[in-house]
C-alpha atoms as a PDB file:
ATOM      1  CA  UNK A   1     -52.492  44.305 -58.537  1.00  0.00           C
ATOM      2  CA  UNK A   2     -55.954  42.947 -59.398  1.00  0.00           C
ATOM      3  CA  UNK A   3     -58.588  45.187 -61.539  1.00  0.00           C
ATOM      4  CA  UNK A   4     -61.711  45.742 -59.407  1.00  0.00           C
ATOM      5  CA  UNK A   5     -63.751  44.297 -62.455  1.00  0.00           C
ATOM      6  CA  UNK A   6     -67.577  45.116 -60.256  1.00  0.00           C
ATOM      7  CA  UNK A   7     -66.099  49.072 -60.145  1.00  0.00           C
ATOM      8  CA  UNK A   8     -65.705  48.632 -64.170  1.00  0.00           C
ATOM      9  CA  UNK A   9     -68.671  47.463 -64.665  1.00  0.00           C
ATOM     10  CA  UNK A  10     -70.760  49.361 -63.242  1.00  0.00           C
ATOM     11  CA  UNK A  11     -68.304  52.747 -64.481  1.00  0.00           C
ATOM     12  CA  UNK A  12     -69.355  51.005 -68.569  1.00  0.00           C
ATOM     13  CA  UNK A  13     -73.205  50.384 -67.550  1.00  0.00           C
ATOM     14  CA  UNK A  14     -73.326  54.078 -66.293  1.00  0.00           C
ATOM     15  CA  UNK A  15     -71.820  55.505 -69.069  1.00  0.00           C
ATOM     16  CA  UNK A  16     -73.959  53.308 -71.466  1.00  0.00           C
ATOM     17  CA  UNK A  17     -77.127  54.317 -69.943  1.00  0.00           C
ATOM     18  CA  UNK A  18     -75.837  58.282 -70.266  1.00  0.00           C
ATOM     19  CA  UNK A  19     -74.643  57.898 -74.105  1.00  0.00           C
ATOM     20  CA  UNK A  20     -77.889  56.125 -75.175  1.00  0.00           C
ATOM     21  CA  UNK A  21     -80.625  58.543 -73.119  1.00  0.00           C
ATOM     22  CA  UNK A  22     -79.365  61.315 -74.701  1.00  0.00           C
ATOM     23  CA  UNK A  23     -79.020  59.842 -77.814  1.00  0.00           C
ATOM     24  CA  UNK A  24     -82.714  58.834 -77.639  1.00  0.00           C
ATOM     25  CA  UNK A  25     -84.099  62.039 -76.294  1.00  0.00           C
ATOM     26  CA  UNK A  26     -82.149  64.022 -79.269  1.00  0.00           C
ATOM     27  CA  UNK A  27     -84.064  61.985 -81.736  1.00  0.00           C
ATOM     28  CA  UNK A  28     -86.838  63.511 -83.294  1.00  0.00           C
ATOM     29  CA  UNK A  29     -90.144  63.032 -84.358  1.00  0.00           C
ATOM     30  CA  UNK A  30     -90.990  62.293 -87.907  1.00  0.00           C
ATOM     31  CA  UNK A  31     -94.612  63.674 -89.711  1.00  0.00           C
ATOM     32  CA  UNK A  32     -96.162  61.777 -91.969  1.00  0.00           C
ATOM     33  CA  UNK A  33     -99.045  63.091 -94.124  1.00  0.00           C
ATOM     34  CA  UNK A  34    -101.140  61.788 -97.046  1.00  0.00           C
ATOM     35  CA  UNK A  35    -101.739  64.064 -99.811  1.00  0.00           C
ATOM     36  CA  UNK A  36    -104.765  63.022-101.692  1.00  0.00           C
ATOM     37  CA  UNK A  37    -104.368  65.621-104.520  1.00  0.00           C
ATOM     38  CA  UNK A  38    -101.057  64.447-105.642  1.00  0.00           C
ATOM     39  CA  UNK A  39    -100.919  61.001-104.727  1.00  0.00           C
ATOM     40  CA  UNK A  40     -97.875  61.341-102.503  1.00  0.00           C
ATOM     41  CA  UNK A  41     -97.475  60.708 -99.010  1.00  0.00           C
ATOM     42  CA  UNK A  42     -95.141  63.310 -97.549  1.00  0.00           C
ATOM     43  CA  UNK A  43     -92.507  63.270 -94.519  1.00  0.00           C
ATOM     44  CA  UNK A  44     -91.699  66.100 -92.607  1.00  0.00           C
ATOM     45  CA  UNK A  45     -88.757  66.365 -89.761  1.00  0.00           C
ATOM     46  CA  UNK A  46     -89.878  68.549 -86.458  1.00  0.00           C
ATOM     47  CA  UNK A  47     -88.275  71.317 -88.157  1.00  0.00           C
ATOM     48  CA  UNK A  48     -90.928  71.351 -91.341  1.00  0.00           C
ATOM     49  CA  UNK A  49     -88.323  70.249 -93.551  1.00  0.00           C
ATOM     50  CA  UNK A  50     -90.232  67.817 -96.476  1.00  0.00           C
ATOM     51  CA  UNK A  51     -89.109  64.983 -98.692  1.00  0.00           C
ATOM     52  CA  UNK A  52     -91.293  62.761-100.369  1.00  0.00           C
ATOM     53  CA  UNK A  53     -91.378  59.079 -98.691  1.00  0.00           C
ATOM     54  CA  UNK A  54     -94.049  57.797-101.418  1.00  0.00           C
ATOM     55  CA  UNK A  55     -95.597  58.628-104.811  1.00  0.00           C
ATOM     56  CA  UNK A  56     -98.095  57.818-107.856  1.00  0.00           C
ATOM     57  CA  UNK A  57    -100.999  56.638-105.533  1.00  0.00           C
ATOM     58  CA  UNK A  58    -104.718  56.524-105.810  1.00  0.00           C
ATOM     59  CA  UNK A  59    -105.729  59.178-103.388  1.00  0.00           C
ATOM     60  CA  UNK A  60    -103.949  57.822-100.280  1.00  0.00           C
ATOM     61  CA  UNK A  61    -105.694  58.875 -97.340  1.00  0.00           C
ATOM     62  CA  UNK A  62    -105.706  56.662 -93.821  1.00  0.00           C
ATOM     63  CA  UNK A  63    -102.183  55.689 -92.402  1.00  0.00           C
ATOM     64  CA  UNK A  64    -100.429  53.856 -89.352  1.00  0.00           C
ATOM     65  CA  UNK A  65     -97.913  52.218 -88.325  1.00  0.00           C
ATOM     66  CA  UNK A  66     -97.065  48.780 -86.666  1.00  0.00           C
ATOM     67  CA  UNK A  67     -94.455  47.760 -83.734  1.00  0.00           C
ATOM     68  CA  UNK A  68     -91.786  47.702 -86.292  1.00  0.00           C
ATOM     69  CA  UNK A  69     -92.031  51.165 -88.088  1.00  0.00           C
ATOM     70  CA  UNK A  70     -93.895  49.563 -91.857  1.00  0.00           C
ATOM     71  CA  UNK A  71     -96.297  52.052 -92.700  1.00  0.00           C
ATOM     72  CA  UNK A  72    -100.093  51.685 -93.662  1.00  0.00           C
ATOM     73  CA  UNK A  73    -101.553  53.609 -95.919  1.00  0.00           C
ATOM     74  CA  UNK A  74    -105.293  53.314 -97.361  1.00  0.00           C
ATOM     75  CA  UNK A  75    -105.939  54.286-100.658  1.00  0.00           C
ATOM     76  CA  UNK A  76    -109.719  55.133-100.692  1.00  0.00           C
ATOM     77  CA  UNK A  77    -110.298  55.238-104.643  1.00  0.00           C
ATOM     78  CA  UNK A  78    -109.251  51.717-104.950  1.00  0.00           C
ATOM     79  CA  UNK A  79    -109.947  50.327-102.125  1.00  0.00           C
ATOM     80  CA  UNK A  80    -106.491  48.834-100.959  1.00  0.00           C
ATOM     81  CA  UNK A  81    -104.464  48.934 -97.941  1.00  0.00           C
ATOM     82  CA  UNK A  82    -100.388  49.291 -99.148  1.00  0.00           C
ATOM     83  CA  UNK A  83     -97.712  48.205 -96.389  1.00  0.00           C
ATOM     84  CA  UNK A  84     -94.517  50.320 -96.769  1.00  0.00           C
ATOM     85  CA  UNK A  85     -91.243  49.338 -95.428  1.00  0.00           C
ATOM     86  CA  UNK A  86     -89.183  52.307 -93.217  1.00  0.00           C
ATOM     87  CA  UNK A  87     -87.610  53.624 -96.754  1.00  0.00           C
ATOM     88  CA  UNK A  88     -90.514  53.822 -98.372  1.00  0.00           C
ATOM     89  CA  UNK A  89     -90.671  50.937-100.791  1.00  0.00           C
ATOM     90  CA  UNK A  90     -93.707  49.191-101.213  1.00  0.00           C
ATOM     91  CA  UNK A  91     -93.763  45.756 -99.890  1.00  0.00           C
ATOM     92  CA  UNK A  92     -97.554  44.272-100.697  1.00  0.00           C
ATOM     93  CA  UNK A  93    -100.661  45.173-101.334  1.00  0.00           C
ATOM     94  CA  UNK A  94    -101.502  43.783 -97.681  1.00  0.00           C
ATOM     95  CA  UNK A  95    -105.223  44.244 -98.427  1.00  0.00           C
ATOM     96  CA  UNK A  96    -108.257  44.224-101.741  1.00  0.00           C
ATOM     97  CA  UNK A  97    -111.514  44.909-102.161  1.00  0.00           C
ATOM     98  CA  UNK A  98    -111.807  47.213 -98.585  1.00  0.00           C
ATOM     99  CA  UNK A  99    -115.047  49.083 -99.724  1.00  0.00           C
ATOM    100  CA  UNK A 100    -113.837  52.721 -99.173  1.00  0.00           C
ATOM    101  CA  UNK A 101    -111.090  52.717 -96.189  1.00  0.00           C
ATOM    102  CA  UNK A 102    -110.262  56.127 -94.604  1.00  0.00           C
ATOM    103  CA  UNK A 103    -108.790  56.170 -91.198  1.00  0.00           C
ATOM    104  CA  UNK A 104    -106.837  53.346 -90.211  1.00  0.00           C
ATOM    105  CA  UNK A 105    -105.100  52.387 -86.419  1.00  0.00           C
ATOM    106  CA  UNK A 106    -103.142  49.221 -84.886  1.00  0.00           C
ATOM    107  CA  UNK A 107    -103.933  47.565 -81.716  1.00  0.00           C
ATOM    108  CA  UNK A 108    -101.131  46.615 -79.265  1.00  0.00           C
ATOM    109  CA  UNK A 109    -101.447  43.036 -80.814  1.00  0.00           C
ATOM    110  CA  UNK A 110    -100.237  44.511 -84.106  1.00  0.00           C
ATOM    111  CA  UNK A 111    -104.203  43.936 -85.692  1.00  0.00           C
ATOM    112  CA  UNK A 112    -105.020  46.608 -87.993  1.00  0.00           C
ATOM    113  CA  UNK A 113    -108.412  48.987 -87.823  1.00  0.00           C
ATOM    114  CA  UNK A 114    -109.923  50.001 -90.979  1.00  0.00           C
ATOM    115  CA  UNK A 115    -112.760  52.059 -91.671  1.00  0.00           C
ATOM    116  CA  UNK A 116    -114.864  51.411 -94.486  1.00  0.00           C
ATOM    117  CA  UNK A 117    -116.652  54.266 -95.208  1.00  0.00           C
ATOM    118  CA  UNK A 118    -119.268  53.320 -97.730  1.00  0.00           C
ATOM    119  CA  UNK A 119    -120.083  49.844 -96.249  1.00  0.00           C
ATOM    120  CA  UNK A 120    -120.323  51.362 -92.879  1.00  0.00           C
ATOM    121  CA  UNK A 121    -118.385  48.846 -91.303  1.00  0.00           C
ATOM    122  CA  UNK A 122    -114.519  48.616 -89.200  1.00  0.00           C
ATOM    123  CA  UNK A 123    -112.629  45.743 -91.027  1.00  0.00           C
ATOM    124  CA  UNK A 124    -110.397  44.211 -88.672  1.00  0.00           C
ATOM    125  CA  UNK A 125    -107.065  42.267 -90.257  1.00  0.00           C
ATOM    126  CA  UNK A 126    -104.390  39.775 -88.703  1.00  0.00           C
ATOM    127  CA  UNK A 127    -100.921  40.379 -89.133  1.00  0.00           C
ATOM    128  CA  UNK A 128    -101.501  38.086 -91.890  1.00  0.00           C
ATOM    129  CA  UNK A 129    -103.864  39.680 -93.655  1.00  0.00           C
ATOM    130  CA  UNK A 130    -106.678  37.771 -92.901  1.00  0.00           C
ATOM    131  CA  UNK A 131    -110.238  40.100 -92.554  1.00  0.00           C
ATOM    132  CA  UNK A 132    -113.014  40.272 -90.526  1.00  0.00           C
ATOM    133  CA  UNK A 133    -115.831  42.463 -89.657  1.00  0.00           C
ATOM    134  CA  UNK A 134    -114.978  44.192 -86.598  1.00  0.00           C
ATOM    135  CA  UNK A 135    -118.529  46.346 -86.331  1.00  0.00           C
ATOM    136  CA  UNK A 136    -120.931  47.290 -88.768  1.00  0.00           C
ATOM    137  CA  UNK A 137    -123.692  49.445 -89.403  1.00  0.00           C
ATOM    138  CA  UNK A 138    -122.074  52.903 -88.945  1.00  0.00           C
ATOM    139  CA  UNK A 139    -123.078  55.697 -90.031  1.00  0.00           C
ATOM    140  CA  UNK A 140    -119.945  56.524 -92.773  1.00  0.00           C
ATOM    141  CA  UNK A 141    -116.989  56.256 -90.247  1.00  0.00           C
ATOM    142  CA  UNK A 142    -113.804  57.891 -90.912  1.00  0.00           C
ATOM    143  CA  UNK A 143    -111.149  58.654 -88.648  1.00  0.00           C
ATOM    144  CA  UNK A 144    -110.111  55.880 -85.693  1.00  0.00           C
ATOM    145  CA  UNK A 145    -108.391  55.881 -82.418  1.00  0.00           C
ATOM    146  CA  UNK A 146    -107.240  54.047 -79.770  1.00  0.00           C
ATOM    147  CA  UNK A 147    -107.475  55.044 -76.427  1.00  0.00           C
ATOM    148  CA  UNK A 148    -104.973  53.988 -73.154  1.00  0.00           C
ATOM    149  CA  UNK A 149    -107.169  51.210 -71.793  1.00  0.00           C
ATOM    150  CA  UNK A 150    -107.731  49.784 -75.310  1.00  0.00           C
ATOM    151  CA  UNK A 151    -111.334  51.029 -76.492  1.00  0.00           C
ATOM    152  CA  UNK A 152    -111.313  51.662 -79.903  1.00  0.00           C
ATOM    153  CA  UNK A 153    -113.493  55.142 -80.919  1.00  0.00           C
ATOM    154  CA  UNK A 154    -115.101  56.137 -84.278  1.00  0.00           C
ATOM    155  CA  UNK A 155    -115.778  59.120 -85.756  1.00  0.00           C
ATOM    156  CA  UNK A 156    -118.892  58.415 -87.877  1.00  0.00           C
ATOM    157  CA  UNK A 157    -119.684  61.674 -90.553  1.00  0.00           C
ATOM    158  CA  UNK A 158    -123.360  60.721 -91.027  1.00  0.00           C
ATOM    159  CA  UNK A 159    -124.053  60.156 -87.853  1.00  0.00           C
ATOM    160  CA  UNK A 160    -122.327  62.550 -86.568  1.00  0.00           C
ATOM    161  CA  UNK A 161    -121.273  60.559 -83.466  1.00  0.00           C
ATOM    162  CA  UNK A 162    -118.174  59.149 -82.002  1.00  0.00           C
ATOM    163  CA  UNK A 163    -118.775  55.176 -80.940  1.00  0.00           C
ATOM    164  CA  UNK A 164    -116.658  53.449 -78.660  1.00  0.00           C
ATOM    165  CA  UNK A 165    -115.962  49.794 -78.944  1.00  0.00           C
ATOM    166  CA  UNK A 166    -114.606  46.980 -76.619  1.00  0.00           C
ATOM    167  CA  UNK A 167    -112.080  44.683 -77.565  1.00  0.00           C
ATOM    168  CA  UNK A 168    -115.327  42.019 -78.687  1.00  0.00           C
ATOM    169  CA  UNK A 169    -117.353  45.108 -81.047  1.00  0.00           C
ATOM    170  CA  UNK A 170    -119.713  45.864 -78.232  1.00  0.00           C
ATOM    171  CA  UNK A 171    -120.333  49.444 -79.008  1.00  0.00           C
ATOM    172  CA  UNK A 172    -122.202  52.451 -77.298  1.00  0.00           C
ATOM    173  CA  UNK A 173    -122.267  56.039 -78.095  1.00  0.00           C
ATOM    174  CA  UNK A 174    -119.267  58.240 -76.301  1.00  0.00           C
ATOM    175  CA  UNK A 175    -120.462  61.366 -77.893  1.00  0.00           C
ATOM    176  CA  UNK A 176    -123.119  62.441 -80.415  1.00  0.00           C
ATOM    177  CA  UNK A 177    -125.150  66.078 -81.847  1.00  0.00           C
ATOM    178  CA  UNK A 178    -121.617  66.410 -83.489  1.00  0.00           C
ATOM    179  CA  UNK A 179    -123.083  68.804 -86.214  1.00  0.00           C
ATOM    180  CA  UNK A 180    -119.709  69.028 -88.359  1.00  0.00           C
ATOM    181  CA  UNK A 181    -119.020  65.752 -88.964  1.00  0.00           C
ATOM    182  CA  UNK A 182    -116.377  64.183 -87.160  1.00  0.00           C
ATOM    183  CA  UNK A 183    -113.322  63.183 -89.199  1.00  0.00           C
ATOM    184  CA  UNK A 184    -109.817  62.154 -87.623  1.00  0.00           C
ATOM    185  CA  UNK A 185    -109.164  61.927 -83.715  1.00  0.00           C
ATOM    186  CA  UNK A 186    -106.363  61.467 -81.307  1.00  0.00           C
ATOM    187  CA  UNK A 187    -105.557  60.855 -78.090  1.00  0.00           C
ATOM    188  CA  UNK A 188    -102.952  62.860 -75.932  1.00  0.00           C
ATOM    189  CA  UNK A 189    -101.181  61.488 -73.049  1.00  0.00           C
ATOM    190  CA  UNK A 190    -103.873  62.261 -70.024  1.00  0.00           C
ATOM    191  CA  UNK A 191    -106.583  60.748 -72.105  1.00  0.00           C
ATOM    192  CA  UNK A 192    -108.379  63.429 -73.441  1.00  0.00           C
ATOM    193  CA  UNK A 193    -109.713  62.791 -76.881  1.00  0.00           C
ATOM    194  CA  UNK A 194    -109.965  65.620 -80.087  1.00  0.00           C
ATOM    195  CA  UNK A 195    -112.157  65.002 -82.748  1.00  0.00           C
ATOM    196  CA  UNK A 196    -111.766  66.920 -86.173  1.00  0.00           C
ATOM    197  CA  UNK A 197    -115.358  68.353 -86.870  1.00  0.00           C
ATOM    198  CA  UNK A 198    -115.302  68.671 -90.907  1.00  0.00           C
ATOM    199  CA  UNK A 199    -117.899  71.062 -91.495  1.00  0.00           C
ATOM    200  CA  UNK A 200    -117.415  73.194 -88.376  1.00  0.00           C
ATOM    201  CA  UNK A 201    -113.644  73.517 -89.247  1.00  0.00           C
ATOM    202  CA  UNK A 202    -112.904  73.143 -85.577  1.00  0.00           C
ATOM    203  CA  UNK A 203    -111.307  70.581 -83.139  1.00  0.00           C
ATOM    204  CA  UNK A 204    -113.356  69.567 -80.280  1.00  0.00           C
ATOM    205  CA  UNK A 205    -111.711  68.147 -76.938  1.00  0.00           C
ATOM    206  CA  UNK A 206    -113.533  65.526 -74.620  1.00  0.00           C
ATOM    207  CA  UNK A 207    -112.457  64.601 -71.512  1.00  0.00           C
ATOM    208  CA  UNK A 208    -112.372  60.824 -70.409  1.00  0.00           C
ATOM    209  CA  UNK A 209    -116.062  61.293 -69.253  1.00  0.00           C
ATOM    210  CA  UNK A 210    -117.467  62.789 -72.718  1.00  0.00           C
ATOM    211  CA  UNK A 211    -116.829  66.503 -71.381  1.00  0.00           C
ATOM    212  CA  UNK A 212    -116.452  68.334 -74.705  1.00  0.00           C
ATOM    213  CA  UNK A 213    -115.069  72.195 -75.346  1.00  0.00           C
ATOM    214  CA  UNK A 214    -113.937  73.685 -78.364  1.00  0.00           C
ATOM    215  CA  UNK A 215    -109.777  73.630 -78.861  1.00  0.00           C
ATOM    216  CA  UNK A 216    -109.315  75.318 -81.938  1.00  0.00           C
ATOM    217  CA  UNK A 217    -111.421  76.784 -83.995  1.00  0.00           C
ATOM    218  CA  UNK A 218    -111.540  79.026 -87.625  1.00  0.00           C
ATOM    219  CA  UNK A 219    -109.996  75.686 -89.295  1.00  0.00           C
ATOM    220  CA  UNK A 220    -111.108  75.279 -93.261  1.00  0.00           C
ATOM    221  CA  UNK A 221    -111.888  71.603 -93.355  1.00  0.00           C
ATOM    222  CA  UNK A 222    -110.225  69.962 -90.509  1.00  0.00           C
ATOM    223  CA  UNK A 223    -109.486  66.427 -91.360  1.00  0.00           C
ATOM    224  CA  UNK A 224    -106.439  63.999 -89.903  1.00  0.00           C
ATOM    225  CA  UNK A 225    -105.112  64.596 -86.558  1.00  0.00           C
ATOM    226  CA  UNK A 226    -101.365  63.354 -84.574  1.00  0.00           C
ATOM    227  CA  UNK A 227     -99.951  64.043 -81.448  1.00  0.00           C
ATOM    228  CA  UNK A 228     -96.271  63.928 -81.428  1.00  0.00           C
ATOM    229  CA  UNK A 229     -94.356  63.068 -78.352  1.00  0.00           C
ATOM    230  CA  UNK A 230     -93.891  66.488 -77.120  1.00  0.00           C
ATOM    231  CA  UNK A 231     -97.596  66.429 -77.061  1.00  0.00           C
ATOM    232  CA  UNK A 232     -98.327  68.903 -79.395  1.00  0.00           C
ATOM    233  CA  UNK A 233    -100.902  68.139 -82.417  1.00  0.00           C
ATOM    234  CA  UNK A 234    -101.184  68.139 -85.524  1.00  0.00           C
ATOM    235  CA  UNK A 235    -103.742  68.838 -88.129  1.00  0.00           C
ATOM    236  CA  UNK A 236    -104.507  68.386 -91.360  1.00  0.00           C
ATOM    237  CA  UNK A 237    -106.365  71.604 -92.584  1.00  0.00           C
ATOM    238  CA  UNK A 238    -107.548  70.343 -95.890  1.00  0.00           C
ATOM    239  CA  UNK A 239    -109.246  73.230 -97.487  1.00  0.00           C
ATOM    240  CA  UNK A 240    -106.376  75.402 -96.668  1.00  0.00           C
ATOM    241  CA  UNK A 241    -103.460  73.070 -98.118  1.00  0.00           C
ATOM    242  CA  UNK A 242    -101.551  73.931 -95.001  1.00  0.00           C
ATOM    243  CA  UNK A 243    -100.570  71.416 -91.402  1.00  0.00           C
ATOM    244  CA  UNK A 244    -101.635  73.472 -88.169  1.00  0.00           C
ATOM    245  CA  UNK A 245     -99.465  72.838 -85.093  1.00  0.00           C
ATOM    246  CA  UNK A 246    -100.901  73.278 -81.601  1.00  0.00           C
ATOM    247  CA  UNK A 247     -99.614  72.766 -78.504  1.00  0.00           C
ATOM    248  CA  UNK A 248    -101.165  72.202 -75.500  1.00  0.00           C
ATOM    249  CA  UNK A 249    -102.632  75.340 -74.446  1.00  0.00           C
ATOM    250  CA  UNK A 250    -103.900  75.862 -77.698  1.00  0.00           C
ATOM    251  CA  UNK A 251    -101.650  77.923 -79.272  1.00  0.00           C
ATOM    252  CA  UNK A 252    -101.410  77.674 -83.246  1.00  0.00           C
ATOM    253  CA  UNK A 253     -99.056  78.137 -86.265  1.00  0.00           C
ATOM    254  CA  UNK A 254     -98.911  76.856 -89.905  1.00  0.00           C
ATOM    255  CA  UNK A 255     -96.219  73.792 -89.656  1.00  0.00           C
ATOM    256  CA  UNK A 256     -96.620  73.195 -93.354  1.00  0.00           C
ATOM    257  CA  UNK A 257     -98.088  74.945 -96.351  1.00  0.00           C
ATOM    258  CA  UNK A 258     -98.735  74.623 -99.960  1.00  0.00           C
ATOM    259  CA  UNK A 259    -100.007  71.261-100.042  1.00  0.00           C
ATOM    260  CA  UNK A 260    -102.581  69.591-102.302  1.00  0.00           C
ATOM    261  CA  UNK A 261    -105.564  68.424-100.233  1.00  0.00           C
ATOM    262  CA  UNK A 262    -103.663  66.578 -96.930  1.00  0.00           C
ATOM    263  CA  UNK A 263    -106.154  64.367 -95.584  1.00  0.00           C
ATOM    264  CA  UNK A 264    -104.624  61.891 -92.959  1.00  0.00           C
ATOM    265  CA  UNK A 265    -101.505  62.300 -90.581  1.00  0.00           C
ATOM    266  CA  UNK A 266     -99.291  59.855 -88.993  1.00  0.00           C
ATOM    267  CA  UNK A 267     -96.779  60.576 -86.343  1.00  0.00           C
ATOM    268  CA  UNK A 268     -93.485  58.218 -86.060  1.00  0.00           C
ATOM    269  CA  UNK A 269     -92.579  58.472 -82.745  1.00  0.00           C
ATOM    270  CA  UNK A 270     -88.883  57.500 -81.280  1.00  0.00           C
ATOM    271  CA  UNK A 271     -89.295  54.591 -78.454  1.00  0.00           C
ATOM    272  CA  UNK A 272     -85.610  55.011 -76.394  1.00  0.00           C
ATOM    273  CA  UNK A 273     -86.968  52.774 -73.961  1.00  0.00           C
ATOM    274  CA  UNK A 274     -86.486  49.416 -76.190  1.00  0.00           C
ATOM    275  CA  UNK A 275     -83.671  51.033 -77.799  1.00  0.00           C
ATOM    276  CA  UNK A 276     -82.134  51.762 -74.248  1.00  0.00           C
ATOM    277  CA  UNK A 277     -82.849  48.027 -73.015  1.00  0.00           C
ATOM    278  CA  UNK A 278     -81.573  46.092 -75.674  1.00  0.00           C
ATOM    279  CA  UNK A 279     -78.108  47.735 -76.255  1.00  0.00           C
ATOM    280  CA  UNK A 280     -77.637  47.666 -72.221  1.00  0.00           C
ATOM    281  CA  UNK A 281     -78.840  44.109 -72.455  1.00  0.00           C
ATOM    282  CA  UNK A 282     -75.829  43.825 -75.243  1.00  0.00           C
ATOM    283  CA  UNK A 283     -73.171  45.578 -72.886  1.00  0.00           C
ATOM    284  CA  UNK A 284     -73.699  43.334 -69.899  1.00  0.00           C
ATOM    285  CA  UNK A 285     -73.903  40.147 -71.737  1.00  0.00           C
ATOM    286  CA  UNK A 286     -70.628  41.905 -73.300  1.00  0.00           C
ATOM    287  CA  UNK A 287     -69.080  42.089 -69.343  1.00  0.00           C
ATOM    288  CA  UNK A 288     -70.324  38.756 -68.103  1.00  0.00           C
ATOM    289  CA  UNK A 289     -68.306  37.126 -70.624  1.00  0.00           C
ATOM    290  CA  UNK A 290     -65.301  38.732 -69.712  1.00  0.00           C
ATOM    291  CA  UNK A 291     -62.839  36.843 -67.336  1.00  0.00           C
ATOM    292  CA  UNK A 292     -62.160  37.996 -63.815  1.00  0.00           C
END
């Protein structure tokens, strides 16, 4: 009696598609947060638990990742950018002689963003390393973010503005009067942008059209900000040594405490999608080659 091989096939591709979603959607977030006190760049599970991914560096402050999970970390005191591997061993110093770089960011062409805070300027880099002046004459920007349709924002301290950028460096002014110094932003998933006001020690939310309210306030030197991918953020509360968690309403507690001056935070987030599409690309590859 013959094997209905199309009823097999598509009994493995179900069960493929079931054993790898929930795989994915079980896999959690990981926190990643530069410690400028003690050199270290921390990692943190969703459930607060630490380790230490990095250590013995020169007040590490921006970080970001590329498409293939190396980390980025600037360290402002000697003006490098480091590339980590996923373990956490150094592989270069991918960049020299960056000024002061604070907050950095990738584009979806895997070009990294870094602000130079005492030159004023975003220094763009190639994959390869290779620099160029993005924009220039800002007034001491910090943290950097990307939005959905690829605009690039700015918090500038001196300024105290937020400038938005096209993909050629034409800038304009999304938001300004920003009397606490604007520090690290983020993005959550409907677009809306929070900016960490330094001086203020609060977190300010703008809508896509440059609405702004307060989101959390009562913060002791605000700095770095993350969304993870249950959309609740992150912040780095510098004065306090501690990582606030928010979540979308608003509502705070202390994720983390204890820590020595955390300036920047990155978020590693799980993408089951490309996991999901190449190991079902593997299994029917895996079924066409079997004989009817």
């Amino acid at each position: 009696m013959k094997t209905n091989h199309n009823q097999l096939r598509t009994a493995l591709f179900a069960v493929t598609v079931l054993v790898l979603l929930t795989s994915a959607l079980t896999h959690a977030d990981y926190i990643y947060v530069a410690i400028h006190g003690d050199g270290t760049i921390r990692k943190f599970d969703s459930s607060g638990n630490i380790s230490t991914f990095a250590s013995g560096l020169s007040y590490p402050s921006g970080l970001a990742f590329d498409s293939i999970g190396n980390l980025y970390v600037s360290l402002c005191h000697n003006g490098t950018i480091e590339k980590f591997d996923p373990s956490g061993h150094i592989m270069s110093v991918f960049a020299s002689g960056v000024g002061t770089p604070y907050g950095l960011t990738f584009d979806s062409s895997d070009n990294l963003y870094a602000a130079n805070a005492d030159n004023g300027t975003i220094d763009k880099f190639d994959s390869n390393g290779n620099r160029s002046t993005f924009a220039s004459g800002l007034g001491c920007p910090a943290g950097l973010a990307f939005d959905s349709t690829r605009y690039l924002y700015a918090g500038c301290q001196d300024s105290k503005t937020i400038e938005k950028f096209d993909s050629s460096g034409n800038r304009s002014t999304f938001a300004s009067g920003l009397g606490g110094g604007p520090t690290g932003l983020a993005f959550d998933s409907s677009s809306n942008l929070y900016v960490a006001s330094w001086d203020a020690g609060t977190i300010e939310k703008f809508d896509s059209s440059g609405n702004r309210s307060t989101f959390a306030s009562a913060l002791w030197c605000p700095t770095g900000l993350a969304f993870d991918s249950g959309s609740n953020l992150y912040v780095a509360n510098w004065g306090a040594g501690t990582i606030e968690k928010f979540d979308s309403s608003g509502n705070g507690s202390i994720f983390a405490s204890g820590l020595d001056s955390p300036v920047f935070i990155a978020v590693q987030v799980p993408e089951p999608a490309s996991a999901m599409i190449m190991a079902l690309g593997a299994t029917i590859i895996s079924l066409r080659r079997r004989k009817c």
